[in-house]
N, C-alpha and C. Protein backbone atom coordinates (compact mmCIF):
# COMPACT_ATOMS: atom_id res chain seq x y z
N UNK A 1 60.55 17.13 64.35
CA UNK A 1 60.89 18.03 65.44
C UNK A 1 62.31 18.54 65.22
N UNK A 2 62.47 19.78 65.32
CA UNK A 2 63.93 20.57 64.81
C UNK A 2 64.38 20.88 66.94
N UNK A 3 65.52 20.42 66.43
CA UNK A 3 65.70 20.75 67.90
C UNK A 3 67.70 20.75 67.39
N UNK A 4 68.05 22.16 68.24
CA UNK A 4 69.37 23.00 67.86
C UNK A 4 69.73 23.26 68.92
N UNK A 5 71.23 22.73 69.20
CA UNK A 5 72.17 22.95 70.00
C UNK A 5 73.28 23.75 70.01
N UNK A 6 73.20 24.33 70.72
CA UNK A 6 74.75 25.38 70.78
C UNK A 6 75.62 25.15 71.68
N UNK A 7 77.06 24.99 71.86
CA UNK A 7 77.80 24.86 73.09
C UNK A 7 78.97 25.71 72.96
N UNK A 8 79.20 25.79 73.71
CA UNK A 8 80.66 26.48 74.06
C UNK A 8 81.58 25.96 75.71
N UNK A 9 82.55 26.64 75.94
CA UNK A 9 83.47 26.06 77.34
C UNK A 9 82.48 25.96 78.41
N UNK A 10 81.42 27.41 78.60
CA UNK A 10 81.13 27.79 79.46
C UNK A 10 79.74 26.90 79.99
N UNK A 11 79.42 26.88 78.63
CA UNK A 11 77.97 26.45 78.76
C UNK A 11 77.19 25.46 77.81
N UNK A 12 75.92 25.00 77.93
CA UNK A 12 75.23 24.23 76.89
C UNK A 12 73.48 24.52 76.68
N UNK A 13 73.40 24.95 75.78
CA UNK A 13 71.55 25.34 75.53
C UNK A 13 71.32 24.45 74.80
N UNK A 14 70.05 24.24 75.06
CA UNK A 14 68.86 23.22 74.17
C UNK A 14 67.85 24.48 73.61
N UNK A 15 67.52 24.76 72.62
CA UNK A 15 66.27 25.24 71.41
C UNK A 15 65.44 24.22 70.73
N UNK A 16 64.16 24.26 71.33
CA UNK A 16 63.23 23.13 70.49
C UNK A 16 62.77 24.10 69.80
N UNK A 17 62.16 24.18 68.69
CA UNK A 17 61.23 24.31 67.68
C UNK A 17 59.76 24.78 68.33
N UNK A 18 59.22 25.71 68.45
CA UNK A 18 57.82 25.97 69.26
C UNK A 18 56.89 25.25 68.75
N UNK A 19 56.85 24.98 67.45
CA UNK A 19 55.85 24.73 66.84
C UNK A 19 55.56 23.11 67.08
N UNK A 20 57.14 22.53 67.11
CA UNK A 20 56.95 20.91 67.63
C UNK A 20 57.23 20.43 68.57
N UNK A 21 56.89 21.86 69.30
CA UNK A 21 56.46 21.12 71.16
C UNK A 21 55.75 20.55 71.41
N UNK A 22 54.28 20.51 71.02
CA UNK A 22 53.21 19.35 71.22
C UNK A 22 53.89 18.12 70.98
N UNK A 23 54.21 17.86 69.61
CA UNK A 23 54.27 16.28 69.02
C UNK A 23 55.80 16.01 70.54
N UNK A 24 57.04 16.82 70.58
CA UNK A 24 57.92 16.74 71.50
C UNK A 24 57.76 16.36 72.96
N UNK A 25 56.40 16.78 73.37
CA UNK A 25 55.73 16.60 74.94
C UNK A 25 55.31 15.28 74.69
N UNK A 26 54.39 15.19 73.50
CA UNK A 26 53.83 13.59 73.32
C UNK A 26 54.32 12.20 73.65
N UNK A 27 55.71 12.58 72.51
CA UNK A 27 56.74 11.53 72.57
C UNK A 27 57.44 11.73 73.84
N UNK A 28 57.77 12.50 75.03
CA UNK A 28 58.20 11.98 76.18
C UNK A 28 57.50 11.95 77.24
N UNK A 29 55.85 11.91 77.23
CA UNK A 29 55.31 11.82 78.67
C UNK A 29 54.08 10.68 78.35
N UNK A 30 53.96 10.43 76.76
CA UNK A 30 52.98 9.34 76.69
C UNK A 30 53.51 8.25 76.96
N UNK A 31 52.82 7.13 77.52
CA UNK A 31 53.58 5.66 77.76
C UNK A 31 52.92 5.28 76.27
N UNK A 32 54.27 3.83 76.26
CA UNK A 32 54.19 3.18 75.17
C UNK A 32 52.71 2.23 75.01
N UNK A 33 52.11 1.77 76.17
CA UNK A 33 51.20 1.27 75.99
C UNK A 33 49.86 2.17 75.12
N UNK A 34 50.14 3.36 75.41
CA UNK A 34 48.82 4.38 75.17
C UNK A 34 48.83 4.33 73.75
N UNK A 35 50.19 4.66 73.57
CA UNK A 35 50.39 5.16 71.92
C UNK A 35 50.14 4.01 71.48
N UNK A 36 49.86 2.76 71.49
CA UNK A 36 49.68 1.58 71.05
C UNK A 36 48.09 1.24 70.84
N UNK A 37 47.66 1.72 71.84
CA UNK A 37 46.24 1.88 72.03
C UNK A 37 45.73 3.32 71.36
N UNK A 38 46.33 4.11 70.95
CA UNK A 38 46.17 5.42 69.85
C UNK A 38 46.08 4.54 68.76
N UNK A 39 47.09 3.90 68.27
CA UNK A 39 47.15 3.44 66.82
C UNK A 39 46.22 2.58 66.52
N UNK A 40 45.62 1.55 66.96
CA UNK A 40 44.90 0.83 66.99
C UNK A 40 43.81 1.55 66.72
N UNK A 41 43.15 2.88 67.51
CA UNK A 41 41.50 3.06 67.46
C UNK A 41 42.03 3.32 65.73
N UNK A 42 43.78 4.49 66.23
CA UNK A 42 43.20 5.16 64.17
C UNK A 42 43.06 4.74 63.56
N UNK A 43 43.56 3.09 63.22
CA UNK A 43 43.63 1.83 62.23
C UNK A 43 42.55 1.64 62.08
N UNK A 44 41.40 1.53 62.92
CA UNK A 44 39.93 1.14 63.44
C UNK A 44 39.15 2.23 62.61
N UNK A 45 39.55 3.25 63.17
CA UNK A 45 38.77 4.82 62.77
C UNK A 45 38.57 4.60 61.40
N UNK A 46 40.29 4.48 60.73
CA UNK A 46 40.08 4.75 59.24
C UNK A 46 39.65 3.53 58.32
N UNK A 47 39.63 2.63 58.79
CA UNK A 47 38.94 1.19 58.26
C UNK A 47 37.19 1.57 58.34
N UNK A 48 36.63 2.27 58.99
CA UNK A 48 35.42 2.58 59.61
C UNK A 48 35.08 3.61 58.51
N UNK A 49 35.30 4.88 57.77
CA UNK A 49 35.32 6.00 57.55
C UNK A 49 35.69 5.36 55.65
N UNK A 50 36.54 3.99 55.64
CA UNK A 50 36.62 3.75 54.08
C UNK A 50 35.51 2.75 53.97
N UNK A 51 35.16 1.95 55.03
CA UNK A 51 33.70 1.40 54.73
C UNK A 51 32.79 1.89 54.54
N UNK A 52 32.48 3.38 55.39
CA UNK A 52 31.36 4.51 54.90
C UNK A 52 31.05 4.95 53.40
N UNK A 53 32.68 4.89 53.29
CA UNK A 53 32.54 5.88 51.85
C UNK A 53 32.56 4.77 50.68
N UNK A 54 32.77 3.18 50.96
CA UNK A 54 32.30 2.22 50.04
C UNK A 54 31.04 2.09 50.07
N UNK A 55 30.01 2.26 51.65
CA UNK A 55 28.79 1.85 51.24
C UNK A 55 28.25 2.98 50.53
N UNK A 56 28.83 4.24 50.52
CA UNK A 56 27.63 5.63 50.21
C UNK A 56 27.72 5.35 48.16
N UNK A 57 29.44 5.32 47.98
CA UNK A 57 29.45 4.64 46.59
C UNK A 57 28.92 3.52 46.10
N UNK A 58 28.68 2.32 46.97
CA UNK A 58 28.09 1.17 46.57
C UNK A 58 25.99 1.75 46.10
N UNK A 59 26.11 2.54 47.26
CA UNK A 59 24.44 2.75 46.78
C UNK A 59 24.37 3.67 46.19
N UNK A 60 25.39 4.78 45.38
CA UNK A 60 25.13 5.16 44.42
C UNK A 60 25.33 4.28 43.04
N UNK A 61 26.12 3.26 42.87
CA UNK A 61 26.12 2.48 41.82
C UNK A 61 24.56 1.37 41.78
N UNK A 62 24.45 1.10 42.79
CA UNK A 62 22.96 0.48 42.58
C UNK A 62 21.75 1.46 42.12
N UNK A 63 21.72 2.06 42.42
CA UNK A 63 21.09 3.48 42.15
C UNK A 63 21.21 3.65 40.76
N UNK A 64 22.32 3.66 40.33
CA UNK A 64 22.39 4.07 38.49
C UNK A 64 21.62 2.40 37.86
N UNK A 65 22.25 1.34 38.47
CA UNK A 65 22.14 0.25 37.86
C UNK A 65 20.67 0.42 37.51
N UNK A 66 19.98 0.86 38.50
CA UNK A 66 18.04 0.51 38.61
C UNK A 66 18.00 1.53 37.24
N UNK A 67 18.74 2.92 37.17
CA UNK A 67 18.14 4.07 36.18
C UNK A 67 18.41 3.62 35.12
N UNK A 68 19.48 2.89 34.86
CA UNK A 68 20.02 2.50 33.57
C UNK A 68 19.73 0.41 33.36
N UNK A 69 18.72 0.48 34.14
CA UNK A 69 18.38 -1.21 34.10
C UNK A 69 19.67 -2.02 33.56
N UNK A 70 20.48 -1.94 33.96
CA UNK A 70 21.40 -2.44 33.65
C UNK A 70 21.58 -4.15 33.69
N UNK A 71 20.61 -4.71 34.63
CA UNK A 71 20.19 -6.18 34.60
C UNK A 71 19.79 -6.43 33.32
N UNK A 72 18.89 -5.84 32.14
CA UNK A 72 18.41 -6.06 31.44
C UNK A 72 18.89 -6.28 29.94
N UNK A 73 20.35 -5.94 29.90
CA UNK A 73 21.49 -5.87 28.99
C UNK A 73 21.63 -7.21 28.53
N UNK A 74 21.58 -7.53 27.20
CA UNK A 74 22.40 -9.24 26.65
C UNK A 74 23.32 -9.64 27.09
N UNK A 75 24.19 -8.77 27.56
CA UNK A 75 25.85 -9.23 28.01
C UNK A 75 25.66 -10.01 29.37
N UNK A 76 24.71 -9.35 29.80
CA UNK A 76 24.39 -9.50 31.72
C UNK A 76 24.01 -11.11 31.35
N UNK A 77 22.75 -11.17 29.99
CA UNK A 77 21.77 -12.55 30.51
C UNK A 77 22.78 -13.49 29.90
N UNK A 78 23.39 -12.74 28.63
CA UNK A 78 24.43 -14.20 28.42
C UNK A 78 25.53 -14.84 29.30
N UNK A 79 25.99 -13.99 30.15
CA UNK A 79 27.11 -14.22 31.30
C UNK A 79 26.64 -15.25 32.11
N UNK A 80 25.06 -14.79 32.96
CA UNK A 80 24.58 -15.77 33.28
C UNK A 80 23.84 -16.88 33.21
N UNK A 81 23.94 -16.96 31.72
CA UNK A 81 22.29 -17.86 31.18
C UNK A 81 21.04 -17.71 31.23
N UNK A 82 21.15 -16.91 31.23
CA UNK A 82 19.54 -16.67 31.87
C UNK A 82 19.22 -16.28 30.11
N UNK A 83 17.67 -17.48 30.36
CA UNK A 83 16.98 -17.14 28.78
C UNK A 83 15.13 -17.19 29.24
N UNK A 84 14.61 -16.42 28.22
CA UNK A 84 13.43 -16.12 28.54
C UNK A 84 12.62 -17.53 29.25
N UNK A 85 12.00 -17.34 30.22
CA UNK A 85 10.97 -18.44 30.34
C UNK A 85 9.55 -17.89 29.81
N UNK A 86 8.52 -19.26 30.36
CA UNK A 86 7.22 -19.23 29.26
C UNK A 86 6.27 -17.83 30.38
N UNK A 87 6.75 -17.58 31.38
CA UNK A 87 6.05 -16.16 32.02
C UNK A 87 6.86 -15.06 31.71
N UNK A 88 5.65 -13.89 30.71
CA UNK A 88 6.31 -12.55 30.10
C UNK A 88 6.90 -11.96 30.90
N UNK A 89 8.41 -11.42 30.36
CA UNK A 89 9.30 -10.75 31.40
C UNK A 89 10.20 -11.52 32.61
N UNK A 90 9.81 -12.95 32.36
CA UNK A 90 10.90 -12.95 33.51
C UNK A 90 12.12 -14.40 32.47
N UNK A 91 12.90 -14.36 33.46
CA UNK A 91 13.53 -15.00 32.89
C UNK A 91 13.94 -16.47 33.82
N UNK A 92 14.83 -17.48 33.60
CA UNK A 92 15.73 -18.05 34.43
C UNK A 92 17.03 -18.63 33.94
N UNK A 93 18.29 -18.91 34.50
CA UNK A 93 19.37 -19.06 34.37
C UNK A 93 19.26 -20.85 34.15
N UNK A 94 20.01 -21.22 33.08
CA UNK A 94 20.04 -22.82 32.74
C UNK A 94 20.95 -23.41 33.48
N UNK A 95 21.81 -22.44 34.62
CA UNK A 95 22.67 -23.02 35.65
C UNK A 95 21.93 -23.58 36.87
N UNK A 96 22.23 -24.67 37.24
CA UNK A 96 21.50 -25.29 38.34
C UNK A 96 22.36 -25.46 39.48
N UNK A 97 23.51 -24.95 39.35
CA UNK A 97 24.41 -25.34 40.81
C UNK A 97 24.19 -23.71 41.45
N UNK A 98 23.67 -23.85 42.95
CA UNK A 98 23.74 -23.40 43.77
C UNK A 98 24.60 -22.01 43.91
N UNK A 99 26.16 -22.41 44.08
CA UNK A 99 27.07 -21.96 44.15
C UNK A 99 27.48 -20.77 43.39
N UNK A 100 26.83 -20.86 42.44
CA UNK A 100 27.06 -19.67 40.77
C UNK A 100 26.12 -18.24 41.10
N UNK A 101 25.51 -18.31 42.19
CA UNK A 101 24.46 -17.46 42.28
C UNK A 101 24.96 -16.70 43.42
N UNK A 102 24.73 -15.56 43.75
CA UNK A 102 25.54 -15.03 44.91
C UNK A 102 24.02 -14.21 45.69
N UNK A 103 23.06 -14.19 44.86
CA UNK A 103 21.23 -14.08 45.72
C UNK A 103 20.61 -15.14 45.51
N UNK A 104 19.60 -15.53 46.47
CA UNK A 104 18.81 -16.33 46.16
C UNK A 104 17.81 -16.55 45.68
N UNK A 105 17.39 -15.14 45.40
CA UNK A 105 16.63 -15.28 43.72
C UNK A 105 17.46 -15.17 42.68
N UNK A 106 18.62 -15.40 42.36
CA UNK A 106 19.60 -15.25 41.77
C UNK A 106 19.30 -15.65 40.10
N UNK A 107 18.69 -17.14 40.22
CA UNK A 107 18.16 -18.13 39.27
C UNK A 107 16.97 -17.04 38.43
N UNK A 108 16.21 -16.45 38.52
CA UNK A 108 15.67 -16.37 38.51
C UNK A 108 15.48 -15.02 38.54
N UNK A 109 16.33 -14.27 38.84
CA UNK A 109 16.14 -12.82 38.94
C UNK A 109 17.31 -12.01 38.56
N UNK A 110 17.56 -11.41 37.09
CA UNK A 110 18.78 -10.98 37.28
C UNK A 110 19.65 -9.66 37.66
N UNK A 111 18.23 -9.23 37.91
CA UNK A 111 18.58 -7.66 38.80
C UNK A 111 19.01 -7.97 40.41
N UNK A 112 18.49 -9.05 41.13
CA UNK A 112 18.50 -9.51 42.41
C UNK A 112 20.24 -10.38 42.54
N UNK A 113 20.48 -11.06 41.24
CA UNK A 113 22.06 -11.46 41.29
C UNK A 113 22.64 -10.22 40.88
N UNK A 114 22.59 -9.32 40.29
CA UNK A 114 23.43 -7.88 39.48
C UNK A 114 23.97 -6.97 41.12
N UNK A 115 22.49 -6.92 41.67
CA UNK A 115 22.65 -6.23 42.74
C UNK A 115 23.62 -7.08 43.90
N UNK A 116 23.25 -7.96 43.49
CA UNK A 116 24.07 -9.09 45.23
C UNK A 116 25.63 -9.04 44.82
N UNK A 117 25.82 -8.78 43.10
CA UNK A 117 27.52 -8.98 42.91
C UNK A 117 27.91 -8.20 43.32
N UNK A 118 27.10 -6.69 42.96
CA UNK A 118 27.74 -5.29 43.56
C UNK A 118 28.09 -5.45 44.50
N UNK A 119 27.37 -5.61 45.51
CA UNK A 119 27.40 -5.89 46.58
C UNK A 119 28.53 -6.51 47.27
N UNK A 120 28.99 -7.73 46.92
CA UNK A 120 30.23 -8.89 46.90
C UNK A 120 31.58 -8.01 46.65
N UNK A 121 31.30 -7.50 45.87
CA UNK A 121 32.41 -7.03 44.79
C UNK A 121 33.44 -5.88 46.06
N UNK A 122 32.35 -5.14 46.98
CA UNK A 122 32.84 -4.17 48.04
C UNK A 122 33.29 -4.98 49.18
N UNK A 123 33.02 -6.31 49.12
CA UNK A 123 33.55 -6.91 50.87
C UNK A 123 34.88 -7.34 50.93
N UNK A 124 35.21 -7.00 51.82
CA UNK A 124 37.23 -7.51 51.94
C UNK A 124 37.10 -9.51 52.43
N UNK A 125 37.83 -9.80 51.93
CA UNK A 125 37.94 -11.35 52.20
C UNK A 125 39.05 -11.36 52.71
N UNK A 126 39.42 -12.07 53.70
CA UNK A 126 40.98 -13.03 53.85
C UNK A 126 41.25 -13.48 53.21
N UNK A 127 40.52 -13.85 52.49
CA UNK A 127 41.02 -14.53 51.17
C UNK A 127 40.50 -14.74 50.21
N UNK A 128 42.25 -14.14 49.35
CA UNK A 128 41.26 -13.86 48.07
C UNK A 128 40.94 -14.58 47.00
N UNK A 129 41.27 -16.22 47.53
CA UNK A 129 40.59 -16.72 46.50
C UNK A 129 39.33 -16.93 46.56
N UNK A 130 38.79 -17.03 47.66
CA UNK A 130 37.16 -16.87 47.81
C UNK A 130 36.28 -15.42 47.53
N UNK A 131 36.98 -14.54 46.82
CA UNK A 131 36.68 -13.11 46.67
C UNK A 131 35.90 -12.99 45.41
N UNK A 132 34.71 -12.66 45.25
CA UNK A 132 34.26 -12.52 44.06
C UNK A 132 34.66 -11.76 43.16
N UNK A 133 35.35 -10.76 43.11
CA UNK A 133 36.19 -10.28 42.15
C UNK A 133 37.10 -11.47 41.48
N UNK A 134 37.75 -12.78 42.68
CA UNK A 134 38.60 -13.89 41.99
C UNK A 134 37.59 -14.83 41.49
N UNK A 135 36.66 -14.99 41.94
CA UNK A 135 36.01 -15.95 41.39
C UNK A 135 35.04 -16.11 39.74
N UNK A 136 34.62 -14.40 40.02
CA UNK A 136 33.49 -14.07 39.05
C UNK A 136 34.40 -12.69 38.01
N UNK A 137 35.48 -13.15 37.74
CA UNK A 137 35.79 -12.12 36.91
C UNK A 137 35.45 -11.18 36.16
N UNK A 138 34.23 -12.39 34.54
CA UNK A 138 33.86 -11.92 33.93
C UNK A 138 32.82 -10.73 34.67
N UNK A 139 32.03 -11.08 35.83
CA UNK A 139 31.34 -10.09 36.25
C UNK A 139 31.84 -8.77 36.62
N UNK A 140 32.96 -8.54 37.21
CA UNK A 140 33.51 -7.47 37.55
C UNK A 140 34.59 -6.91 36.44
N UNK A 141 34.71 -7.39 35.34
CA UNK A 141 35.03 -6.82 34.21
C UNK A 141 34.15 -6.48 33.07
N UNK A 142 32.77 -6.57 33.43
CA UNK A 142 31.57 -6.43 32.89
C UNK A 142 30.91 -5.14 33.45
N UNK A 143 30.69 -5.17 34.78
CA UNK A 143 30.34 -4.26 35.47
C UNK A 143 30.74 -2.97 35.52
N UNK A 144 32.31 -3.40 35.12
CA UNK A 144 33.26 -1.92 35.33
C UNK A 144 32.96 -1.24 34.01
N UNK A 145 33.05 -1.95 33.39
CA UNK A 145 33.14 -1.38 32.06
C UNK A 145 31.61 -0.65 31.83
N UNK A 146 30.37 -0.91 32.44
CA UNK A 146 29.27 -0.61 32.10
C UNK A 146 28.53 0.20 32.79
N UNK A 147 28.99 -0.13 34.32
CA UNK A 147 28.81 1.23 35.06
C UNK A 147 29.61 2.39 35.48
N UNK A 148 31.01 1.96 34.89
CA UNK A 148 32.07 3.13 34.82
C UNK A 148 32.75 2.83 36.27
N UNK A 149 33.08 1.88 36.38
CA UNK A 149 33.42 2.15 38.27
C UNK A 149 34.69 1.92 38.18
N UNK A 150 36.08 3.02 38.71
CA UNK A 150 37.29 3.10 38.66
C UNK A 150 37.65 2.02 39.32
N UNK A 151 38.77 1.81 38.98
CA UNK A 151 39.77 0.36 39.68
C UNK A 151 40.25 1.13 41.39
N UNK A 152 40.39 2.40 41.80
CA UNK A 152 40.74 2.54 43.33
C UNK A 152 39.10 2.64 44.15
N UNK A 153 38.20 2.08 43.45
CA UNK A 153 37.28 2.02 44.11
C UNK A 153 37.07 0.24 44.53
N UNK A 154 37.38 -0.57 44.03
CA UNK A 154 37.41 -2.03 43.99
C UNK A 154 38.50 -2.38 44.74
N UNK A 155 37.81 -3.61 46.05
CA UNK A 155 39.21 -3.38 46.80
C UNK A 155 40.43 -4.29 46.36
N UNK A 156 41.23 -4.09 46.05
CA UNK A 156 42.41 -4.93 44.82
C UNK A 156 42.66 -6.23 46.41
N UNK A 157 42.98 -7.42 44.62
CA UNK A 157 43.09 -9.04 45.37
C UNK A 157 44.15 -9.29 44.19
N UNK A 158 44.77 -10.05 44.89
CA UNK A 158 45.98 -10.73 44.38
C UNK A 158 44.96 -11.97 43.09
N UNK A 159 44.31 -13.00 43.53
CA UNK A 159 44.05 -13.69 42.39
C UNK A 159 44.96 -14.40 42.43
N UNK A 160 45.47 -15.22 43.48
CA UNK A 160 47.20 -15.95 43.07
C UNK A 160 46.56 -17.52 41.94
N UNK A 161 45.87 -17.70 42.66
CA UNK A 161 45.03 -18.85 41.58
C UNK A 161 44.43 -18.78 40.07
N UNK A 162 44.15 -17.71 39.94
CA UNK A 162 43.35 -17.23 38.65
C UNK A 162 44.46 -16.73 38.00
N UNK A 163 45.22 -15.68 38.77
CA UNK A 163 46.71 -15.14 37.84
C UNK A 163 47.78 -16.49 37.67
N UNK A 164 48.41 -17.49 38.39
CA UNK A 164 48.65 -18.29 37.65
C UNK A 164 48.11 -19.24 36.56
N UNK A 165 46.73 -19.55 36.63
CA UNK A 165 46.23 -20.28 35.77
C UNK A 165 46.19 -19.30 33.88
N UNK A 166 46.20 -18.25 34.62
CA UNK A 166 46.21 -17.24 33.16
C UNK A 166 47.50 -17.50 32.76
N UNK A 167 48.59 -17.29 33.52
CA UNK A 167 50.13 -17.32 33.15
C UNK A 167 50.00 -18.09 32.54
N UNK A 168 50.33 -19.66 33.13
CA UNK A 168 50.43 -20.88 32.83
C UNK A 168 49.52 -21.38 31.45
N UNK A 169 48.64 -20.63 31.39
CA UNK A 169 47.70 -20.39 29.72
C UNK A 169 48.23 -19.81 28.48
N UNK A 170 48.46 -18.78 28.92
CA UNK A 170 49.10 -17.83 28.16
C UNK A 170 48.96 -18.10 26.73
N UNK A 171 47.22 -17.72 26.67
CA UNK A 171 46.31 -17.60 25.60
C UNK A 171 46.44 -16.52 25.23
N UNK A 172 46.29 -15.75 23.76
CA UNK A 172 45.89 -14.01 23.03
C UNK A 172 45.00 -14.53 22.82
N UNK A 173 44.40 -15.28 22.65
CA UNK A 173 43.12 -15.39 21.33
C UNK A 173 42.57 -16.69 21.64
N UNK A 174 41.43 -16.75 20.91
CA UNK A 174 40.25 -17.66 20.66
C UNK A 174 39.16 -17.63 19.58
N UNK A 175 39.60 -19.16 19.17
CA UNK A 175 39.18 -19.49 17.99
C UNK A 175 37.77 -20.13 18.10
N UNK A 176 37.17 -19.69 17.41
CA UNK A 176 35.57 -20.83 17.38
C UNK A 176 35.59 -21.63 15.59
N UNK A 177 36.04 -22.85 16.20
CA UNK A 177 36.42 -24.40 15.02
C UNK A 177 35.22 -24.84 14.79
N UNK A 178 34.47 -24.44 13.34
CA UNK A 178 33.48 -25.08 12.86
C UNK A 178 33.69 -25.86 11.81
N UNK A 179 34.15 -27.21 11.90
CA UNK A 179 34.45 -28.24 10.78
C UNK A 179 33.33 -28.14 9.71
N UNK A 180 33.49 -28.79 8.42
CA UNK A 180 32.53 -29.02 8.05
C UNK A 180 31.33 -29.73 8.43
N UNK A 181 29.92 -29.54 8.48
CA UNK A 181 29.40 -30.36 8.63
C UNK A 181 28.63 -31.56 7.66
N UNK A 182 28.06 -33.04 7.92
CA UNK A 182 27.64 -34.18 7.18
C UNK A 182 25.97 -34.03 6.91
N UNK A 183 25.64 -33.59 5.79
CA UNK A 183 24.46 -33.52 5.29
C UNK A 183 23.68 -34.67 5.90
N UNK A 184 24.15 -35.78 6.14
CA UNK A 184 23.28 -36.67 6.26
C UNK A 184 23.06 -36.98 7.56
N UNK A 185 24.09 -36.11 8.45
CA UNK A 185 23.93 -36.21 9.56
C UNK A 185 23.64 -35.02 10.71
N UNK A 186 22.77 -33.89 10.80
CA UNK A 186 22.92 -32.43 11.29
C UNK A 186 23.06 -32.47 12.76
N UNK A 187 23.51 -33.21 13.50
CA UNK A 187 24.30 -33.77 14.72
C UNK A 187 25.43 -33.27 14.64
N UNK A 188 26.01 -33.48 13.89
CA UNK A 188 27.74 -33.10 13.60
C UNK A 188 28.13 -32.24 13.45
N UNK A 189 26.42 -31.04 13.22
CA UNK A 189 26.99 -29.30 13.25
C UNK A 189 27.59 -29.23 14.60
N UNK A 190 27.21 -29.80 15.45
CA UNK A 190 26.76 -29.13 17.07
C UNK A 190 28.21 -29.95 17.84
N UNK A 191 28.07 -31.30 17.58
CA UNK A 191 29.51 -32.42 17.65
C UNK A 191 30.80 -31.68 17.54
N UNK A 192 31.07 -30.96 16.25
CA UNK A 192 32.44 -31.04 15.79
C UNK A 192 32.55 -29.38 15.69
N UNK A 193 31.73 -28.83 16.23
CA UNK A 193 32.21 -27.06 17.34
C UNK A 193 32.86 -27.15 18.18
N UNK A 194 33.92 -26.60 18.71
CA UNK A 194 34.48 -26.40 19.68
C UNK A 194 35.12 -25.36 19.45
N UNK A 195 36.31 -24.82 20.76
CA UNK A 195 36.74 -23.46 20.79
C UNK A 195 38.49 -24.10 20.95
N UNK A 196 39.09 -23.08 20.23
CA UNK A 196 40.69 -23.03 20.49
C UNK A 196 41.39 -21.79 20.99
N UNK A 197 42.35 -22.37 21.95
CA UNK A 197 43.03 -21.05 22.63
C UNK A 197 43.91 -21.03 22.18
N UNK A 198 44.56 -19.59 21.46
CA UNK A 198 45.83 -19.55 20.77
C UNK A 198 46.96 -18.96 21.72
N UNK A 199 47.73 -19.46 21.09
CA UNK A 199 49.25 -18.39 21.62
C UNK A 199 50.28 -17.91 20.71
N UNK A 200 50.25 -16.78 20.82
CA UNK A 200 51.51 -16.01 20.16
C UNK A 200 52.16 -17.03 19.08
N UNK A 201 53.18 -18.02 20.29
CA UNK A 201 54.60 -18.32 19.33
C UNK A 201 54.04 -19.92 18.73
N UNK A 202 52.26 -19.96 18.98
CA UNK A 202 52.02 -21.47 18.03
C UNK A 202 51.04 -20.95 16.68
N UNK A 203 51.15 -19.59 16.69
CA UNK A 203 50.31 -19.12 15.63
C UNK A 203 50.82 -19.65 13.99
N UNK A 204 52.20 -19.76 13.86
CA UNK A 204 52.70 -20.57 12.64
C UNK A 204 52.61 -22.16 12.86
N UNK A 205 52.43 -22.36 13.75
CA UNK A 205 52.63 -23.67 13.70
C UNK A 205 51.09 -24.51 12.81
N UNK A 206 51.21 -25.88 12.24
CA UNK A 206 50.61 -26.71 11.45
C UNK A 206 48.88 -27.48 12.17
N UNK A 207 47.90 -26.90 12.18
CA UNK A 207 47.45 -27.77 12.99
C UNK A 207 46.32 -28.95 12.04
């Protein structure tokens, strides 16, 4: 609001701005309670209006997922285990805890977990360590990459648990250690595999 004063001995004028007389009337005849109760619906309004436009995007990404079967990808069944069972076409996951599944055909269906992550992936948490974006990483760095879905569409989480445990890692790389194995023993292929996490400044070092 532009508001210009002129004075002299005689006298004193006030000039408001015409144009910011509305917002000028607002601010001196609304009570403070109202405008309090304004802000609130708009906070409301626009929380309302970005959930719209997550669900209309959420069901266009399910939508591609079905055109582009995207459940049906190696990356998807290796993430979750899931390996053929003895009925053609379907599969099930060799994970048995509950918890890993975010549908409840989950086990068992991997278009029915694909769709339930999407799904997850759009809900706001209090917290974000219970947020499937923190929990299920690999999935939502899988997803993005395969259905193209920008990062201001995902609602951003701190990760304070997962981002320190990465810090505190502070792995580049990974090694897959296949010792030799004992002819006389083919146990010891499977025994003496394991994986190593490297870092930068132990890459010279002797192991």
């Amino acid at each position: 609001m532009e508001i210009l004063l002129s004075s002299s001995l005689k006298k004193v004028s006030l000039r408001i701005n015409s144009s910011a007389l509305p917002l000028a009337m607002f601010s001196l005849y609304v009570p403070s309670s109202v405008k309090k109760l304004l802000f609130i619906i708009l906070v409301l309004l626009s929380n309302y209006l970005s959930a719209n436009e997550n669900s209309d995007y959420l069901d266009q990404l399910i939508k591609k997922a079905r055109i582009e079967k995207t459940w049906t990808k190696r990356e998807w069944h290796v993430l979750l285990h899931y390996s053929p069972s003895l009925i053609q076409n379907n599969f099930t996951s060799l994970v048995d805890n509950e918890n890993f599944f975010l549908s409840k055909q989950g086990k068992t269906s991997p278009q029915a977990e694909l769709e339930a992550t999407l799904k997850h992936l759009f809900k706001t948490s209090p917290d974000d360590e219970t947020a499937i974006a923190c929990r299920f990483p690999a999935r939502l760095s899988l997803l993005k990459k395969t259905l193209k879905i920008p990062d201001q569409h995902i609602p951003q989480y701190q990760c304070t648990h997962l981002n320190n445990w990465l810090q505190n890692l502070a792995a580049d790389g990974l090694t897959l250690i296949f010792p030799v194995s004992v002819l006389n023993s083919p146990a010891s292929m499977f025994g003496h595999t394991f994986l190593r996490l490297d870092r930068e400044k132990e890459k010279n070092q002797t192991y």
